[in-house]
C-alpha atoms as a PDB file:
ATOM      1  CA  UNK A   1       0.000   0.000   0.000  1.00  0.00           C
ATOM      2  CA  UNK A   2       0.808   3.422  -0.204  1.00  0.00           C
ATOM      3  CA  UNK A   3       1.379   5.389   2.401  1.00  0.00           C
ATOM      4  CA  UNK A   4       0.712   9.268   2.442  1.00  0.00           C
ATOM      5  CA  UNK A   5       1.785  12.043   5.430  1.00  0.00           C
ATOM      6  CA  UNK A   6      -1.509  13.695   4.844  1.00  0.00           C
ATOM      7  CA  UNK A   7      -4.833  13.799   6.215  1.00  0.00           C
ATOM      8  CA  UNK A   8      -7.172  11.278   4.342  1.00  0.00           C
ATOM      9  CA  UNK A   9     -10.189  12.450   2.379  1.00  0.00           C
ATOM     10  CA  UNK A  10     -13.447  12.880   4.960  1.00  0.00           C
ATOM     11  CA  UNK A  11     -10.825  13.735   7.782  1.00  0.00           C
ATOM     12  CA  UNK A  12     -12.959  16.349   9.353  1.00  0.00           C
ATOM     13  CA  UNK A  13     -15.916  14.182   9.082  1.00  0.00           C
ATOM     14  CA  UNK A  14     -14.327  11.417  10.995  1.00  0.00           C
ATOM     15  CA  UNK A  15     -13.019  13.558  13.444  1.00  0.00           C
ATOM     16  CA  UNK A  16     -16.922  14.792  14.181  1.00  0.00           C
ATOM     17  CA  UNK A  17     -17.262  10.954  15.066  1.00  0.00           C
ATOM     18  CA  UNK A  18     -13.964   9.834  16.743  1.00  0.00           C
ATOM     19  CA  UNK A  19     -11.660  11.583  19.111  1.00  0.00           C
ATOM     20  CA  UNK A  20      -8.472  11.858  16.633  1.00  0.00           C
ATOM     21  CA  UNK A  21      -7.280  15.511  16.312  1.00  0.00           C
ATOM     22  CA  UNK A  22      -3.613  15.759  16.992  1.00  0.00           C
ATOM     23  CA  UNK A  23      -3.130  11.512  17.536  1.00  0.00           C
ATOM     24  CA  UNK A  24      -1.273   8.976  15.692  1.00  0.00           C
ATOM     25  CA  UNK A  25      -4.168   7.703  13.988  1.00  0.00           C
ATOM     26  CA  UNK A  26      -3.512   5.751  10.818  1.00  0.00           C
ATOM     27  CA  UNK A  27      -6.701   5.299   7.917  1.00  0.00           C
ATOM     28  CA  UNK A  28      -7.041   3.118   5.112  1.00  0.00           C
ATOM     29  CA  UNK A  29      -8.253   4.648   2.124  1.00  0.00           C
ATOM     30  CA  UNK A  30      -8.525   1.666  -1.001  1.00  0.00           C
ATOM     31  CA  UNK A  31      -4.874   1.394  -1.594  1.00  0.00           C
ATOM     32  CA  UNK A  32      -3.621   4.114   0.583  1.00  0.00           C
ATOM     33  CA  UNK A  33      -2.803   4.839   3.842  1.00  0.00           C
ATOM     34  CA  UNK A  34      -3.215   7.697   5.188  1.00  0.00           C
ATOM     35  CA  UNK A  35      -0.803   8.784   8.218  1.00  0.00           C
ATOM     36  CA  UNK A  36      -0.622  12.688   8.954  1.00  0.00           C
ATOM     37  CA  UNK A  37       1.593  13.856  11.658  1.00  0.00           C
ATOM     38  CA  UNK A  38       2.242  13.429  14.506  1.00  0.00           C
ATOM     39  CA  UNK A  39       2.664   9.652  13.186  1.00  0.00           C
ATOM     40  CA  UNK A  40       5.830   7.994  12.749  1.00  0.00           C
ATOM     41  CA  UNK A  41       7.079   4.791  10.919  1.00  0.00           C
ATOM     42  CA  UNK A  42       4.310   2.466  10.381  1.00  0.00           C
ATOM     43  CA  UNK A  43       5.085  -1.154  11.443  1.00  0.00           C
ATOM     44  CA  UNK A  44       3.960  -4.255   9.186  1.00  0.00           C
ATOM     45  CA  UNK A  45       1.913  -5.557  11.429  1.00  0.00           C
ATOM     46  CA  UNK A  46      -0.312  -2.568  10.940  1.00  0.00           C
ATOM     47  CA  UNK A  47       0.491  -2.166   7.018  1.00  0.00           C
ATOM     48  CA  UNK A  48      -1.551  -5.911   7.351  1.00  0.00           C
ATOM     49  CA  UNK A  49      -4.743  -4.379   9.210  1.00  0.00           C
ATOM     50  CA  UNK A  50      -5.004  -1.410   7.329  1.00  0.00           C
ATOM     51  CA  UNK A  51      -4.938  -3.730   3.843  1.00  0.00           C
ATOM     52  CA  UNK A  52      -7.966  -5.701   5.366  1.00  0.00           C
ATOM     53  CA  UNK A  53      -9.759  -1.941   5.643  1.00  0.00           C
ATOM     54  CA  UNK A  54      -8.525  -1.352   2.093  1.00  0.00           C
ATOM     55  CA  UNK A  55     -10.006  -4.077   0.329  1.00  0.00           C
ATOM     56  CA  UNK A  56     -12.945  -4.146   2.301  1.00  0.00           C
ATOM     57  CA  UNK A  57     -13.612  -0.533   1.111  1.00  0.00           C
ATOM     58  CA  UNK A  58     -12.862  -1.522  -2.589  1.00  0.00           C
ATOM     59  CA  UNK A  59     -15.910  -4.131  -2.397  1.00  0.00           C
ATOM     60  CA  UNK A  60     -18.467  -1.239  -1.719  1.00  0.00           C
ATOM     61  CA  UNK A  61     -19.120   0.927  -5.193  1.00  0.00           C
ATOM     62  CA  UNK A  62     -17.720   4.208  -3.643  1.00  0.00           C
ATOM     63  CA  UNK A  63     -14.748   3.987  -0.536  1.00  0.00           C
ATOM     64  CA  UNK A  64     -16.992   7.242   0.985  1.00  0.00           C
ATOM     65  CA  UNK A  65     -19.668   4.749   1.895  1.00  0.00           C
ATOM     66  CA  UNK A  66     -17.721   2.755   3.322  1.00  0.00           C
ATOM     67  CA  UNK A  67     -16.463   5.081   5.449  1.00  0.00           C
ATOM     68  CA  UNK A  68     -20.150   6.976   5.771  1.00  0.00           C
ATOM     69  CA  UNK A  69     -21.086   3.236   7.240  1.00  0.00           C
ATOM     70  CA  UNK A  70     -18.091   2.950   9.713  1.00  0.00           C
ATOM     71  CA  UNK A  71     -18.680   6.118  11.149  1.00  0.00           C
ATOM     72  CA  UNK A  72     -22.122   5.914  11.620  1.00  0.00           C
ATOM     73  CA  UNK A  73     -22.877   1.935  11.965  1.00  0.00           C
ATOM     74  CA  UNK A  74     -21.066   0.644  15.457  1.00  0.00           C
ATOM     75  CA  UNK A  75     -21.917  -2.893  14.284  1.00  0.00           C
ATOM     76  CA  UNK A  76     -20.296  -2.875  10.802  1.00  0.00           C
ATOM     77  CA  UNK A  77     -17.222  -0.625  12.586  1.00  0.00           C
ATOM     78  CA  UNK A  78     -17.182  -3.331  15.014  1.00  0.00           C
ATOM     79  CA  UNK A  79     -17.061  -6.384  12.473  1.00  0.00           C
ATOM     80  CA  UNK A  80     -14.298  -4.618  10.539  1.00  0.00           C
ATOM     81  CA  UNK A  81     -12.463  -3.947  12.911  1.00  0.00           C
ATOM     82  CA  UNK A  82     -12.717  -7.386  14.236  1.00  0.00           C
ATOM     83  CA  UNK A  83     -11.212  -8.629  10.890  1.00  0.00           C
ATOM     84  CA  UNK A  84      -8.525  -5.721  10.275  1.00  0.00           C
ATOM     85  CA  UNK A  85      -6.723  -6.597  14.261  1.00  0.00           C
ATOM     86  CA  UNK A  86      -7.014 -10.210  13.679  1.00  0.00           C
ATOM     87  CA  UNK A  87      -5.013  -9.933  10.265  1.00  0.00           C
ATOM     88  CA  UNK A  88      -2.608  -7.686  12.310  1.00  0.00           C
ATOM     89  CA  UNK A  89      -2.155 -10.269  15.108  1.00  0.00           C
ATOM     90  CA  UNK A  90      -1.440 -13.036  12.457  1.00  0.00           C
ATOM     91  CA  UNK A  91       0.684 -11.196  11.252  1.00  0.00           C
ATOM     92  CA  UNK A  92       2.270 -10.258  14.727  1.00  0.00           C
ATOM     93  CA  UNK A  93       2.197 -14.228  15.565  1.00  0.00           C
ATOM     94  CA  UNK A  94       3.749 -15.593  12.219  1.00  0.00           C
ATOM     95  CA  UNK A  95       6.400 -13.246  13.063  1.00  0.00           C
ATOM     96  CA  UNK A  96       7.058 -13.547  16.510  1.00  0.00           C
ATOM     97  CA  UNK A  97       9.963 -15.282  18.347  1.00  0.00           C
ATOM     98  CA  UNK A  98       7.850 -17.736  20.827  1.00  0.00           C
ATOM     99  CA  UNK A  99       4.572 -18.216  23.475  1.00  0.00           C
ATOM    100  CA  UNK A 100       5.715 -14.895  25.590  1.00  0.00           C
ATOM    101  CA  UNK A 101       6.070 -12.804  23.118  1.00  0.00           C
ATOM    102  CA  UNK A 102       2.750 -14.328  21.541  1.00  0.00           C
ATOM    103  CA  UNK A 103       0.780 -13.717  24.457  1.00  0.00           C
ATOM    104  CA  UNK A 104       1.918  -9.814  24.619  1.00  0.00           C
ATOM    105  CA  UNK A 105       1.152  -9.245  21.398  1.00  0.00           C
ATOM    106  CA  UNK A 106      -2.466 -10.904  22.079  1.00  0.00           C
ATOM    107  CA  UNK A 107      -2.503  -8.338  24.758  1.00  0.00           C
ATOM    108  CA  UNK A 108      -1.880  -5.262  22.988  1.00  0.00           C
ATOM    109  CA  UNK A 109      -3.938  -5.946  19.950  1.00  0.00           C
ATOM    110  CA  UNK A 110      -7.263  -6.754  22.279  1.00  0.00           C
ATOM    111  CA  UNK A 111      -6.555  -3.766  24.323  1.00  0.00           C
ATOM    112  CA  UNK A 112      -6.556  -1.745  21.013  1.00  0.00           C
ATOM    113  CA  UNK A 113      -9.595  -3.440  19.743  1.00  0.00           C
ATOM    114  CA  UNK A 114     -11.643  -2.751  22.182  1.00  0.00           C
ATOM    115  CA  UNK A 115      -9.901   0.741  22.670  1.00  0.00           C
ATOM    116  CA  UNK A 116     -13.022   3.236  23.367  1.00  0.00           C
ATOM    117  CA  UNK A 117     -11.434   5.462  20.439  1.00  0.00           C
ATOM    118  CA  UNK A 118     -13.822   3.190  18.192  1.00  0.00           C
ATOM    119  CA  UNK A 119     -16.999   3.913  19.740  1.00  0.00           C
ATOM    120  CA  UNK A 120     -18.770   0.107  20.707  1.00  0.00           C
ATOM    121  CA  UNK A 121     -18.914  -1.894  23.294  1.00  0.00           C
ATOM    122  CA  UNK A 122     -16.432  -4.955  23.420  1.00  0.00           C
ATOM    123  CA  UNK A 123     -14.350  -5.953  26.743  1.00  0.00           C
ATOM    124  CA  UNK A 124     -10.775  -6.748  26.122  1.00  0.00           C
ATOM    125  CA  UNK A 125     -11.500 -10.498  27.262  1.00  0.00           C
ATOM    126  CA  UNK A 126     -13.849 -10.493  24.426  1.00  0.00           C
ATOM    127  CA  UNK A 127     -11.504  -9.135  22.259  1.00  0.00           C
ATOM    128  CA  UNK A 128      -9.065 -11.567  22.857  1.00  0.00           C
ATOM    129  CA  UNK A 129     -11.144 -14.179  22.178  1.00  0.00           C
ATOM    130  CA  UNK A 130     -11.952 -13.410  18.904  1.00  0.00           C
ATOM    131  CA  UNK A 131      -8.401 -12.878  18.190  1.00  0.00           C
ATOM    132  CA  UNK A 132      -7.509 -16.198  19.290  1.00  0.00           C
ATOM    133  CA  UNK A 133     -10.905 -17.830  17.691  1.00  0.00           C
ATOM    134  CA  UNK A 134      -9.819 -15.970  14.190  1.00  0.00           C
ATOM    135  CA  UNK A 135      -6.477 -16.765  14.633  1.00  0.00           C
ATOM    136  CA  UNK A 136      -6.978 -20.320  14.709  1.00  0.00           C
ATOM    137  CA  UNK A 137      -9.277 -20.855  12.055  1.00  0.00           C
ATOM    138  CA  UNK A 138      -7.994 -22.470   9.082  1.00  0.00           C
ATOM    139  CA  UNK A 139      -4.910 -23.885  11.104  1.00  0.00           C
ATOM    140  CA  UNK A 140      -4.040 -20.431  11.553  1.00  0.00           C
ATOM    141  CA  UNK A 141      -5.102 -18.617   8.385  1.00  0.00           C
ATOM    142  CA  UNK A 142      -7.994 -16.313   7.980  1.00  0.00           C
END
């Protein structure tokens, strides 16, 4: 993907919806990221969750309503996000050097799912079981 220092298209929009003004807050746009400052290097393991976003977005005829439906549908945000963080902890555990590190990364990635920056309800036990649950499907693929 591409990856832009600028604010993505919408940006005010989203920020009506979604505490974000002056935070390292990355977006997906199609086949763009979008990462205005203050962000910094983007790691791989969220290059992988913000490609699930991107061709999720390509499925719906216009990439504005699929963002008009994030914003404004906490169920559909909720189910993509679900899918974005558990392609970003595959991609954490496929890289990863053994069970420790495995379980910190489990951790951090269900304590940013259910982060209240995205606006619906989901504990970060729940979170983590739907990372391990989506993680182990397929023998470990999605």
């Amino acid at each position: 993907m591409e990856i832009r220092r600028e604010k993505p298209p919408l940006y005010e929009e989203i920020a009506k919806v979604f505490d974000i003004k002056g935070k390292p807050v990355i977006f997906a746009w199609g086949g763009v990221i979008y990462a205005p400052p203050p962000n910094g290097a983007i790691g791989p393991h969220l290059i992988a969750h913000e490609e699930v976003h991107g061709f999720r977005q390509r499925q719906f005829p216009e990439i504005t309503g699929w963002w008009r439906r994030y914003l404004h549908d906490p169920v559909f945000r909720l189910e993509e996000e679900k899918l974005a963080h558990i392609a970003e902890y595959q991609w954490l555990v496929d890289h990863s050097g053994g069970r420790a590190e495995r379980r910190r990364h489990l951790s951090h990635v269900a304590a940013r799912l259910s982060a209240p920056l995205y606006r619906y309800s989901i504990t970060k036990d729940e979170a983590r079981r739907v990372l391990e649950n989506g993680y182990q499907r397929d023998e470990g693929r999605l």
